[in-house]
N, C-alpha and C. Protein backbone atom coordinates (compact mmCIF):
# COMPACT_ATOMS: atom_id res chain seq x y z
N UNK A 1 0.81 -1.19 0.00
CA UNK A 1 0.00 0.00 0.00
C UNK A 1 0.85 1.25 0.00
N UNK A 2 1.58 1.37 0.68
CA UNK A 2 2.88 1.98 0.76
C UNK A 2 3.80 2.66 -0.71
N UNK A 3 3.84 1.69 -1.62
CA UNK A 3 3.99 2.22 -2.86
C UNK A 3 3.11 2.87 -3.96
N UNK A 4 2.05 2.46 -3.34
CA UNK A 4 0.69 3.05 -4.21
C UNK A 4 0.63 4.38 -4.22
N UNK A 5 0.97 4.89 -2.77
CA UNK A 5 1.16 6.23 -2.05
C UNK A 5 2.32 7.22 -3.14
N UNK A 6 3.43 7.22 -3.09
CA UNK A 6 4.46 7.29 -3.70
C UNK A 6 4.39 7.68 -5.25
N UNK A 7 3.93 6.43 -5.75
CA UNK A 7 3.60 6.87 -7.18
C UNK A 7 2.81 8.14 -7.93
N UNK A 8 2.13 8.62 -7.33
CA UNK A 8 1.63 10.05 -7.61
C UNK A 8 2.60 11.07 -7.72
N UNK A 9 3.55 10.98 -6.87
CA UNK A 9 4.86 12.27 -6.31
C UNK A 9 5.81 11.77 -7.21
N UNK A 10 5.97 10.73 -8.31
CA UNK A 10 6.71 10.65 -8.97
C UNK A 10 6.12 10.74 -10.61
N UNK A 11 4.75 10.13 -10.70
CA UNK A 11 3.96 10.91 -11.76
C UNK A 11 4.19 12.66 -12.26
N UNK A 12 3.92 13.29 -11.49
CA UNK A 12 3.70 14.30 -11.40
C UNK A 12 4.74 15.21 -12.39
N UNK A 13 6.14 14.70 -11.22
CA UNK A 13 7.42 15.30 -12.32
C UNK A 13 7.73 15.01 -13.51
N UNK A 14 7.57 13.51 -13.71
CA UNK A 14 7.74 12.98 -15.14
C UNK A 14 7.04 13.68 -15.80
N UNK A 15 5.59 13.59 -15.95
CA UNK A 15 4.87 14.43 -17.10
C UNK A 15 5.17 16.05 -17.15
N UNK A 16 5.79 16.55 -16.02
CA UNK A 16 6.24 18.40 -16.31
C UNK A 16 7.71 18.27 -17.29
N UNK A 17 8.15 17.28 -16.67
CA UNK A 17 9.18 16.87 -17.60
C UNK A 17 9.19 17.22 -19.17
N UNK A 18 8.37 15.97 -19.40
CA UNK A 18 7.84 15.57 -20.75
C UNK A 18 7.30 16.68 -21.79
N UNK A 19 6.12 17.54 -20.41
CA UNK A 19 5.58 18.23 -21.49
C UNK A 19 6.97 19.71 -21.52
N UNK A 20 7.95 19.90 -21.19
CA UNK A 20 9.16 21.21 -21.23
C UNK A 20 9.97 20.41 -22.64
N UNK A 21 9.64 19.01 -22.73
CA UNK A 21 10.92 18.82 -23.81
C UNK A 21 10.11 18.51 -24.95
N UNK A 22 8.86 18.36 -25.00
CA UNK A 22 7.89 18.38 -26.40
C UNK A 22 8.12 20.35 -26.55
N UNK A 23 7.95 21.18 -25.50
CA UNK A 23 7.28 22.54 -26.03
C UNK A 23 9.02 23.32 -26.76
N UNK A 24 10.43 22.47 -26.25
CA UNK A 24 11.54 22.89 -26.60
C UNK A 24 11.41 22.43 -28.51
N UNK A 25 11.45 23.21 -29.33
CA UNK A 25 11.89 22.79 -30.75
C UNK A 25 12.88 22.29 -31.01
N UNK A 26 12.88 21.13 -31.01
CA UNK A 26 14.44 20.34 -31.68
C UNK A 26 14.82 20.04 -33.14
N UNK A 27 15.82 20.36 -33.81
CA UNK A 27 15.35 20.55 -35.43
C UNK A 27 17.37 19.78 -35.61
N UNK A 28 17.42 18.87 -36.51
CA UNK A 28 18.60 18.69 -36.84
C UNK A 28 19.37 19.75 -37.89
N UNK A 29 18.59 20.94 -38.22
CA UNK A 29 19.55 21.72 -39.14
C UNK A 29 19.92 23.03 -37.86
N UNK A 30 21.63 23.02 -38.43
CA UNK A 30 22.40 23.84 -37.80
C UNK A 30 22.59 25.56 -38.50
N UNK A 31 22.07 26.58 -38.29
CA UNK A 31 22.45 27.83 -38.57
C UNK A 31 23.75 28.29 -38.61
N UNK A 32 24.66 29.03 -39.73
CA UNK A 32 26.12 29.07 -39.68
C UNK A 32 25.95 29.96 -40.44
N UNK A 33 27.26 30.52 -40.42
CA UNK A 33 27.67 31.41 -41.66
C UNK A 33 28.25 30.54 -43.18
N UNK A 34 27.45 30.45 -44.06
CA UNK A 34 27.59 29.64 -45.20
C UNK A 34 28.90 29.94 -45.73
N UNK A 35 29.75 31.01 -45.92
CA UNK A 35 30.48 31.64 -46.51
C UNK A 35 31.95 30.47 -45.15
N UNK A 36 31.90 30.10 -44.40
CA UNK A 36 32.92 29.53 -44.16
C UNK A 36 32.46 27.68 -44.37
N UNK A 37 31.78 27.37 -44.98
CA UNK A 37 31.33 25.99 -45.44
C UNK A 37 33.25 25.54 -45.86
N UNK A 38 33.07 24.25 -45.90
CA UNK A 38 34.06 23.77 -46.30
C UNK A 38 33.72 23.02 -47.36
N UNK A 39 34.84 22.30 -48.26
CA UNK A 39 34.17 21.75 -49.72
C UNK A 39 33.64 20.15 -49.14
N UNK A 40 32.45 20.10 -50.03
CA UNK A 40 31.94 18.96 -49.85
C UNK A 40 30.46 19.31 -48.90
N UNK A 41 30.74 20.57 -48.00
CA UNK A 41 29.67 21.08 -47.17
C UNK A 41 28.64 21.31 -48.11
N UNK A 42 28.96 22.08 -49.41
CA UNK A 42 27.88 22.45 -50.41
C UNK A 42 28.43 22.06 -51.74
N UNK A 43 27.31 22.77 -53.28
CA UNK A 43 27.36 22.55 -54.21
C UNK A 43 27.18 23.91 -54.64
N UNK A 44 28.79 24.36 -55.38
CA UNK A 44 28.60 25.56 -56.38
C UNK A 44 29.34 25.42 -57.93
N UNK A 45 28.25 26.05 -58.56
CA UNK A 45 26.95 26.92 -58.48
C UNK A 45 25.55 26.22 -58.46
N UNK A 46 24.79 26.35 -58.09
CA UNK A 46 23.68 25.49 -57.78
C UNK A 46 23.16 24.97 -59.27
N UNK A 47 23.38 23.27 -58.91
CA UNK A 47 22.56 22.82 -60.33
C UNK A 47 21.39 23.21 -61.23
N UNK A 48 20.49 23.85 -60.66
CA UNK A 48 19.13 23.59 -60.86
C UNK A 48 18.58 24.93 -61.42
N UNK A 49 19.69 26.03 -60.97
CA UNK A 49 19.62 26.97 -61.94
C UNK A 49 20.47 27.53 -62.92
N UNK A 50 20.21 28.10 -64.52
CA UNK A 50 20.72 27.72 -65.38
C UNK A 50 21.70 29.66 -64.96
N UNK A 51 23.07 29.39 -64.70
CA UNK A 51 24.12 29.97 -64.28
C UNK A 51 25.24 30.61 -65.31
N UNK A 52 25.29 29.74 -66.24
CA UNK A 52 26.09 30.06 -67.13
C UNK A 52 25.54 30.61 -68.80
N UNK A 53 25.90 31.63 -68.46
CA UNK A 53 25.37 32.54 -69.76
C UNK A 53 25.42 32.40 -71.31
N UNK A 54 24.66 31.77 -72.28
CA UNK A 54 24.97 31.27 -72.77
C UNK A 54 25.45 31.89 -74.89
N UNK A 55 25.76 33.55 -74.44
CA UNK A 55 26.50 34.44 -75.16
C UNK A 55 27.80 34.40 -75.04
N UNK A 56 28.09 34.17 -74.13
CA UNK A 56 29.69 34.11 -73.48
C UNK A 56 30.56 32.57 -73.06
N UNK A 57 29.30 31.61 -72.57
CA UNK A 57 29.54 30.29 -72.24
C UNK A 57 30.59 30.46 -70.84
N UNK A 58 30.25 31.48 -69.93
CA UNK A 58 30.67 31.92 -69.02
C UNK A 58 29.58 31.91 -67.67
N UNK A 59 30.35 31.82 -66.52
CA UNK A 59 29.32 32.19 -65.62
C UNK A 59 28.38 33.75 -65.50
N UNK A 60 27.48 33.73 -65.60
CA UNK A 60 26.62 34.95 -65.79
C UNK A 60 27.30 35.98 -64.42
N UNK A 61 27.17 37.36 -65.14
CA UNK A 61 28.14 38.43 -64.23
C UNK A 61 29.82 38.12 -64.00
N UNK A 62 30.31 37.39 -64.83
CA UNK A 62 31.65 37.38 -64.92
C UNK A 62 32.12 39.06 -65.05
N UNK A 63 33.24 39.61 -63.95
CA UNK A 63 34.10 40.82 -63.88
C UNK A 63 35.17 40.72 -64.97
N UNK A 64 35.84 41.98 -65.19
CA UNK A 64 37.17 41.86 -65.78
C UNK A 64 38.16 41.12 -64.72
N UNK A 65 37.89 41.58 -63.29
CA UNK A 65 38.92 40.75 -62.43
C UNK A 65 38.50 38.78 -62.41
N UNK A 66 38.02 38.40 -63.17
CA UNK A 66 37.90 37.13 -63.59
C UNK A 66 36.99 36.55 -61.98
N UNK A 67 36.14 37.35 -61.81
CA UNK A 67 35.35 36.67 -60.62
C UNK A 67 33.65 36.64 -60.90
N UNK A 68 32.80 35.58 -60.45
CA UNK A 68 31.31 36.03 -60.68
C UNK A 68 30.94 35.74 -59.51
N UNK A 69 29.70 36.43 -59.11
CA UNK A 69 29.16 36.39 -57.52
C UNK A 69 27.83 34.84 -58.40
N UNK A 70 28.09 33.80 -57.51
CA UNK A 70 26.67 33.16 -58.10
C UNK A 70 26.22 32.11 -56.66
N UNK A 71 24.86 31.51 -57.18
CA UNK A 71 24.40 31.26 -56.31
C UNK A 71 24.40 29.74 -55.97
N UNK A 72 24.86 29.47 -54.69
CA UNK A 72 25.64 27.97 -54.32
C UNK A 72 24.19 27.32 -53.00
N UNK A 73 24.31 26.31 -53.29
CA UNK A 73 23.48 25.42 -52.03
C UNK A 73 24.12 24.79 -51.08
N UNK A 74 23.93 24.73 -49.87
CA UNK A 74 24.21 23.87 -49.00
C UNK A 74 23.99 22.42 -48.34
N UNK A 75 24.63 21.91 -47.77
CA UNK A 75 24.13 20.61 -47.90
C UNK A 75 22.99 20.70 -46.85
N UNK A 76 22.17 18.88 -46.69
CA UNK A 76 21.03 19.24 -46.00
C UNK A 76 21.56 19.08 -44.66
N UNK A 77 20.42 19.64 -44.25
CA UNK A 77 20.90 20.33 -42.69
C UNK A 77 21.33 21.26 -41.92
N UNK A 78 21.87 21.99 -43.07
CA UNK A 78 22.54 23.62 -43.34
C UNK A 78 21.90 24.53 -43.32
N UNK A 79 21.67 25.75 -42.38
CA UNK A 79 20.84 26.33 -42.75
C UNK A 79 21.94 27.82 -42.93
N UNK A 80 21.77 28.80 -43.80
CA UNK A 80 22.71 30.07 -44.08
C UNK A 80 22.03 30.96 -42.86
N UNK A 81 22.91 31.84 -42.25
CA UNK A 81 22.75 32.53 -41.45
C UNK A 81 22.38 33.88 -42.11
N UNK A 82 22.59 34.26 -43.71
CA UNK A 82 22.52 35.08 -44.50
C UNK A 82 21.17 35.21 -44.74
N UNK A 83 20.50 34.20 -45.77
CA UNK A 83 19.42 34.07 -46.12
C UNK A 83 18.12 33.20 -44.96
N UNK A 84 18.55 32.03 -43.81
CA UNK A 84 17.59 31.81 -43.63
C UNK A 84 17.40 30.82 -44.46
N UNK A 85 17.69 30.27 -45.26
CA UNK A 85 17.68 28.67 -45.80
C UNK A 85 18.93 28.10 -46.29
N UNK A 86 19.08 26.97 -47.09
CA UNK A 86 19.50 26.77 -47.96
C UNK A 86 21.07 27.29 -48.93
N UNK A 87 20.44 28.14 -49.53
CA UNK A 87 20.52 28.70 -50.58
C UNK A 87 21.80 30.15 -49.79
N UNK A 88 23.09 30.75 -50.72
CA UNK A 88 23.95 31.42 -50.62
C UNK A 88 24.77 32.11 -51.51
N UNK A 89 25.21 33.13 -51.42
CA UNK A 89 25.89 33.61 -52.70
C UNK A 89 27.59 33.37 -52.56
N UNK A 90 28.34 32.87 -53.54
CA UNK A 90 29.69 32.88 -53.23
C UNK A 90 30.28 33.44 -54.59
N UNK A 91 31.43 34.15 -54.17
CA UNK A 91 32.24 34.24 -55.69
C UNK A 91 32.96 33.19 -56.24
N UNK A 92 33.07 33.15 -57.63
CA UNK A 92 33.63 31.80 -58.07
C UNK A 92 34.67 32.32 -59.06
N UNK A 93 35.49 31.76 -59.36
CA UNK A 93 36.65 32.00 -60.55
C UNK A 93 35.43 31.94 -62.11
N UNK A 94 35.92 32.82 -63.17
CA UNK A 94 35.82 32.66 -64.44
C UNK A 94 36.71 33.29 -65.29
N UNK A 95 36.10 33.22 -66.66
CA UNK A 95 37.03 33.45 -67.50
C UNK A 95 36.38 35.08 -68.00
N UNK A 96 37.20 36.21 -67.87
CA UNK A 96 36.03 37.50 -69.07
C UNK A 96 36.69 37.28 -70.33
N UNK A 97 35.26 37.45 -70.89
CA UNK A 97 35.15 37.06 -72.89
C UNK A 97 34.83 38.90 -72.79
N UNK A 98 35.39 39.11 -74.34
CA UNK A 98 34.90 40.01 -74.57
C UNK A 98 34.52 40.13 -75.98
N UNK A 99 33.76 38.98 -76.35
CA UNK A 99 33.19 39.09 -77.53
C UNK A 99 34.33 38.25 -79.06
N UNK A 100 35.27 37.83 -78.16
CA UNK A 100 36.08 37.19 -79.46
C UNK A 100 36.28 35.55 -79.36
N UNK A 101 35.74 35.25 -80.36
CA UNK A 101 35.54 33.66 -80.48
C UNK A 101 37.12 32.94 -81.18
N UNK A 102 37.10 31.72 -80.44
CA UNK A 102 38.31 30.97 -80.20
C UNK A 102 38.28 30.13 -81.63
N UNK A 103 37.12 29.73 -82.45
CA UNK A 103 37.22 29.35 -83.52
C UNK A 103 37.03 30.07 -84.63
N UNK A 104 36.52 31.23 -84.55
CA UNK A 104 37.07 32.44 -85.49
C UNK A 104 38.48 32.55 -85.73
N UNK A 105 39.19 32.92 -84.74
CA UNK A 105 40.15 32.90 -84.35
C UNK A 105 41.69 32.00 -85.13
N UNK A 106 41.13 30.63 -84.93
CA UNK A 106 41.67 29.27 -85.39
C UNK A 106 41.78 29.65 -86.81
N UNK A 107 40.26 29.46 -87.27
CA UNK A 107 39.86 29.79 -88.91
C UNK A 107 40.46 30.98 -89.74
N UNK A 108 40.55 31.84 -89.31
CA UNK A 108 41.44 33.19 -89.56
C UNK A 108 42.80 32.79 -89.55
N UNK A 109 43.39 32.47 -89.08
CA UNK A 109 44.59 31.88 -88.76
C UNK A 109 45.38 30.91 -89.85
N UNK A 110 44.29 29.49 -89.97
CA UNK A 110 44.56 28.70 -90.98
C UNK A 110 44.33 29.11 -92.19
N UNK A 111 43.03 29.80 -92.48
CA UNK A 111 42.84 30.23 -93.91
C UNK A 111 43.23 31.60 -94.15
N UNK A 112 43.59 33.02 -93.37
CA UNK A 112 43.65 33.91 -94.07
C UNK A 112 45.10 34.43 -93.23
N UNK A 113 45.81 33.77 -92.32
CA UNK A 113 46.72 33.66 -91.25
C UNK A 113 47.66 35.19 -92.32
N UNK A 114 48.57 34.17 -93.52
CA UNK A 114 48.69 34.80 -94.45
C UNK A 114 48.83 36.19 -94.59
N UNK A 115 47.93 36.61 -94.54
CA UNK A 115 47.31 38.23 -94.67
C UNK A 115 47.25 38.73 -93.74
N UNK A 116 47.37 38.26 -91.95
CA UNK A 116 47.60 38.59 -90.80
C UNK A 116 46.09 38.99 -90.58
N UNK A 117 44.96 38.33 -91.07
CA UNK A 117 43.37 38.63 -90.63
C UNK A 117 43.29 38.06 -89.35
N UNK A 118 43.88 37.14 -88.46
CA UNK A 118 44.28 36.45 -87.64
C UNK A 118 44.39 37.67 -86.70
N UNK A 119 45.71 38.05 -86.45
CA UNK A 119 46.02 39.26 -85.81
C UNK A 119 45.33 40.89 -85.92
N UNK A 120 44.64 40.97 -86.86
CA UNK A 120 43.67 41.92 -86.76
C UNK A 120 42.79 42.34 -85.99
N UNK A 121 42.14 40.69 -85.94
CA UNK A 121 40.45 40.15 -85.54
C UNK A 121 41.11 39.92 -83.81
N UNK A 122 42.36 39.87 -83.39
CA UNK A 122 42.28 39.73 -82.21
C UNK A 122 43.28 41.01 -81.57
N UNK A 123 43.32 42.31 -82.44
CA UNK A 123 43.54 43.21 -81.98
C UNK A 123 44.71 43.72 -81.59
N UNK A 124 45.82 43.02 -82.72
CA UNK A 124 47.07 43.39 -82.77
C UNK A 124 47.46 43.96 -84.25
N UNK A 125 47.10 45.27 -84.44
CA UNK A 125 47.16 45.53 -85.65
C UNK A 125 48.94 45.64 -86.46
N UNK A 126 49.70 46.09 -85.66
CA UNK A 126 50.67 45.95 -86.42
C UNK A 126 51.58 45.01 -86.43
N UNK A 127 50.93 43.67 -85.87
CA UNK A 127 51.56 42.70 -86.13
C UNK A 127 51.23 41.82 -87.98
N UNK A 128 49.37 42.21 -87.68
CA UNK A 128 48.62 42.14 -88.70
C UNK A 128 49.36 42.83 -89.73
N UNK A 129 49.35 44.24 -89.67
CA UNK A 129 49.97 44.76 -91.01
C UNK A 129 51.55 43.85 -91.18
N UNK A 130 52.57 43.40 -90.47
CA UNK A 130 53.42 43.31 -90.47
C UNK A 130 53.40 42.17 -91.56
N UNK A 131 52.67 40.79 -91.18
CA UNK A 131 52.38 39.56 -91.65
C UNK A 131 51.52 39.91 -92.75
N UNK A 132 50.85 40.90 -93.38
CA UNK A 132 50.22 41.42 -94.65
C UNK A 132 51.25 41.67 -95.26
N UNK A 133 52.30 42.17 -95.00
CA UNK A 133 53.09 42.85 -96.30
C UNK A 133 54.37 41.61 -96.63
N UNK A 134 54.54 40.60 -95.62
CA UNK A 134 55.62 39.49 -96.04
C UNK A 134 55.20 38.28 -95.84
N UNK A 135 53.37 38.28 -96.50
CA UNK A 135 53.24 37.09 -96.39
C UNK A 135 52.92 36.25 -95.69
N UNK A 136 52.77 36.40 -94.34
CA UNK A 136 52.34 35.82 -92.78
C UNK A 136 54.25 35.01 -93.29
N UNK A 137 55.22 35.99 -92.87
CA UNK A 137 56.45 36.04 -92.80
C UNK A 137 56.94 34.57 -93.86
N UNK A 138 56.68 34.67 -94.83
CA UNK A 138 57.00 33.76 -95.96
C UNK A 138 56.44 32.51 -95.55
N UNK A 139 55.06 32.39 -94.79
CA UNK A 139 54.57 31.52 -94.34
C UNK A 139 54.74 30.40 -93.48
N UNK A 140 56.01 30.53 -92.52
CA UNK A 140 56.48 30.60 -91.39
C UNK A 140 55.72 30.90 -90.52
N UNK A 141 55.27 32.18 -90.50
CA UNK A 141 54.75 32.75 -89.24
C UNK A 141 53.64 32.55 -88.87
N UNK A 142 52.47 32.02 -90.00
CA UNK A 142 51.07 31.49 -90.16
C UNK A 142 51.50 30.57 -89.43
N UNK A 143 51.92 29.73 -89.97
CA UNK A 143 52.39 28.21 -89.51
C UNK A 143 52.30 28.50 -87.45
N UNK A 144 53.16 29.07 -87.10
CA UNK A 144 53.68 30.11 -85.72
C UNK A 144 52.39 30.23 -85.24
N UNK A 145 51.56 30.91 -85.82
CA UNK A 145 50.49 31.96 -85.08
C UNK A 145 49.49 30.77 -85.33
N UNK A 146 49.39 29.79 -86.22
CA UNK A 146 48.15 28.74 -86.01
C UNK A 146 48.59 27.87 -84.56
N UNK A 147 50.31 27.22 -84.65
CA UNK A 147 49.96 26.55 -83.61
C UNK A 147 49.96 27.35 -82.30
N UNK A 148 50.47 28.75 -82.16
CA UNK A 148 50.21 29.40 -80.66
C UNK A 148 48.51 30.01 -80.46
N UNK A 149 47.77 29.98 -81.52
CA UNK A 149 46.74 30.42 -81.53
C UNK A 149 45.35 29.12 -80.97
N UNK A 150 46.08 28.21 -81.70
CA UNK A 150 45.21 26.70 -81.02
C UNK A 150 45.85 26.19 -79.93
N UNK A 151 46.91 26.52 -79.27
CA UNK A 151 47.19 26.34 -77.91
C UNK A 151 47.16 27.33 -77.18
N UNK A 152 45.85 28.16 -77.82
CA UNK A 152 45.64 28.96 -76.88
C UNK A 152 46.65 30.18 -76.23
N UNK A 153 47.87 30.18 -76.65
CA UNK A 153 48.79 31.09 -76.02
C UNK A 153 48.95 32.61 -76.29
N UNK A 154 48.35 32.84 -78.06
CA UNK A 154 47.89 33.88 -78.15
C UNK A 154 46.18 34.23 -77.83
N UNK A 155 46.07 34.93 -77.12
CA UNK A 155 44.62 35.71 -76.67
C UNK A 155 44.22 36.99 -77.61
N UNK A 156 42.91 37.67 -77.12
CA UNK A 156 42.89 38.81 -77.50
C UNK A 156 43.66 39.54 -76.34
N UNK A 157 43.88 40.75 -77.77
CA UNK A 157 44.70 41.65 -76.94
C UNK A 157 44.14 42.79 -75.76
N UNK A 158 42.90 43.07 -75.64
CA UNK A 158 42.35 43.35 -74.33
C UNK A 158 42.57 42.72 -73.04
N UNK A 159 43.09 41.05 -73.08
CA UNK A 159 43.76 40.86 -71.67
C UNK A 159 41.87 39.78 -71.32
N UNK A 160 41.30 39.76 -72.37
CA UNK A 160 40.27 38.63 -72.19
C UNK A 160 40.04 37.26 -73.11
N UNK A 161 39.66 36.18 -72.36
CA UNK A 161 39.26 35.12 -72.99
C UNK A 161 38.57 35.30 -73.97
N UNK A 162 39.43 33.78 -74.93
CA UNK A 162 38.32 33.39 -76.12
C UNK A 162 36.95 33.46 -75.24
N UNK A 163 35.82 33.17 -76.40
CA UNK A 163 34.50 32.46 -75.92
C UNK A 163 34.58 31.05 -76.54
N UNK A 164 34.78 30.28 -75.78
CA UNK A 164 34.84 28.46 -76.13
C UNK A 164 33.19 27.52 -75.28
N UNK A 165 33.15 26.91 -76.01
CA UNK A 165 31.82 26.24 -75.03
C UNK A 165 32.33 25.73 -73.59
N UNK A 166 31.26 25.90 -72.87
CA UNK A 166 31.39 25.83 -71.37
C UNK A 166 32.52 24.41 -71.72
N UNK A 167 31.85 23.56 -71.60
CA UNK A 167 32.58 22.13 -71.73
C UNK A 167 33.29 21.77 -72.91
N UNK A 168 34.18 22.93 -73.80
CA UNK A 168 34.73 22.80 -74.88
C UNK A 168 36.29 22.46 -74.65
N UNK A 169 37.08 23.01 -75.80
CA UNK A 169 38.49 22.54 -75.57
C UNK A 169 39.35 23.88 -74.83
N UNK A 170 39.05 24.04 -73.91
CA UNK A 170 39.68 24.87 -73.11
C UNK A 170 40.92 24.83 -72.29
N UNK A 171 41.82 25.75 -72.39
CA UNK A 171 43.35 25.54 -71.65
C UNK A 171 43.58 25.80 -71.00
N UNK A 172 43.77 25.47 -69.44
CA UNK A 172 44.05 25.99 -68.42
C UNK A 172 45.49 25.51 -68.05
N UNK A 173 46.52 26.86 -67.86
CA UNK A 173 47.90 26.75 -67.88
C UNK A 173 48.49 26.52 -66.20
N UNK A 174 48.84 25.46 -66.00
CA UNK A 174 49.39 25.14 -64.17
C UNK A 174 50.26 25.45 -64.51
N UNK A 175 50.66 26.70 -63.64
CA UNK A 175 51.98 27.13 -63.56
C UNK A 175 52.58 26.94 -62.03
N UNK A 176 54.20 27.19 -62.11
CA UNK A 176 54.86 26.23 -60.42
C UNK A 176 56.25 28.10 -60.86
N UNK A 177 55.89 28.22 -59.31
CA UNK A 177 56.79 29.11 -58.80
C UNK A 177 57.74 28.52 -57.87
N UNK A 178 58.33 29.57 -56.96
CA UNK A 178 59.58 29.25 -56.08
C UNK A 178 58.40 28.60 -54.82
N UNK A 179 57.34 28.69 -54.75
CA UNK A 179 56.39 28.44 -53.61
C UNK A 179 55.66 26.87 -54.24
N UNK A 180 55.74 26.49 -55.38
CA UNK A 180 55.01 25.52 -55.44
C UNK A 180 56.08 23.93 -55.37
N UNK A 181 55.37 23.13 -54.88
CA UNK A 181 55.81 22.20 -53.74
C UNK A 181 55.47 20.66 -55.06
N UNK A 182 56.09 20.16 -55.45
CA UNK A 182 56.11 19.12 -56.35
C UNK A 182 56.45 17.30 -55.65
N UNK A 183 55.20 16.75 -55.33
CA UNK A 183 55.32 15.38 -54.89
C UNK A 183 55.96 14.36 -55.55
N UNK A 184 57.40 14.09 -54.72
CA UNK A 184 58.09 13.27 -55.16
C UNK A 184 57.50 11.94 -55.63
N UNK A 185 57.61 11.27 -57.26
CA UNK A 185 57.09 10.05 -57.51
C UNK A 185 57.99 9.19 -57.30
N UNK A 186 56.81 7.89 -57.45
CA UNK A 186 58.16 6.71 -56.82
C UNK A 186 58.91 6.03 -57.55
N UNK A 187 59.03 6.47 -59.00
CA UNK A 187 60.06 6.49 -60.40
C UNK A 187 60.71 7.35 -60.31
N UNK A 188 61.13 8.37 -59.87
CA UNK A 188 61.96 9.48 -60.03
C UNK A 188 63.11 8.90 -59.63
């Protein structure tokens, strides 16, 4: 009888208990500042919207300083401290086009190289006139300016990218300074 007593005075607390940790919101997504995510935390630029511009074959709002602000997702569970969901803006590397195509370029080169239409169209005129008056240099220099022109090494002369398709034949040059650190192979 004795325990019958008892059980009420221990009822009591349990259910004040119970009902403080139902009225607490418990949610597995964490609030952060998105902008220090680490890779793999998210996905940029977000799949699902169409990002890359497709005049330029560049990320849309590409700068001359080769940067675009675009819009990246987080993984689930993430919530941005910015926006309040999801969803975040980060800058990303690109390339600025300024209107001069990489297979124009090529084509000019191989067929009218010659005549220096090549160097015209990418805004080196007196190299152009130079290769007009000897020939694209007794045809030597065509030869020269096709293969530095399809490896990409000559650009336009504004200091911007061809326009090549997003997923085209594009060159990206790894270069190694006094700072870059080269992993010994196990043939060397």
């Amino acid at each position: 009888m004795q325990s019958l007593v008892r059980t009420p005075h221990l009822i009591a607390p349990t259910v004040a208990v119970l009902m403080l940790l139902l009225l607490i919101p418990t949610s597995s997504e964490v609030e952060i500042d998105c902008n220090s995510l680490r890779m793999g935390q998210y996905i940029c630029p977000d799949p699902t919207l169409r990002q890359i511009d497709p005049k330029t074959q560049q990320l849309r709002g590409c700068t001359q300083e080769n940067k675009a602000r675009v819009w990246c997702v987080a993984a689930d569970g993430i919530v941005c401290s910015e926006t309040k969901n999801t969803s975040f803006t980060r800058e990303m590397p690109c390339k600025w086009t300024n209107g001069y195509h990489f297979d124009t370029a090529l084509l000019l080169s191989v067929f009218l190289g010659m005549f220096g239409a090549d160097r015209f169209y990418l805004g080196y005129p007196a190299l152009g006139l130079l290769k007009f008056c000897t020939l694209g240099f007794m045809f030597l220099g065509q030869l020269v300016d096709v293969i530095l022109i399809a490896t990409q090494v000559v650009g336009p002369a504004d200091g911007s990218a061809y326009i090549i398709p997003y997923y085209g034949p594009v060159i990206t040059v790894v270069r190694s300074d006094n700072w870059t650190y080269r992993l010994p192979q196990d043939n060397w």
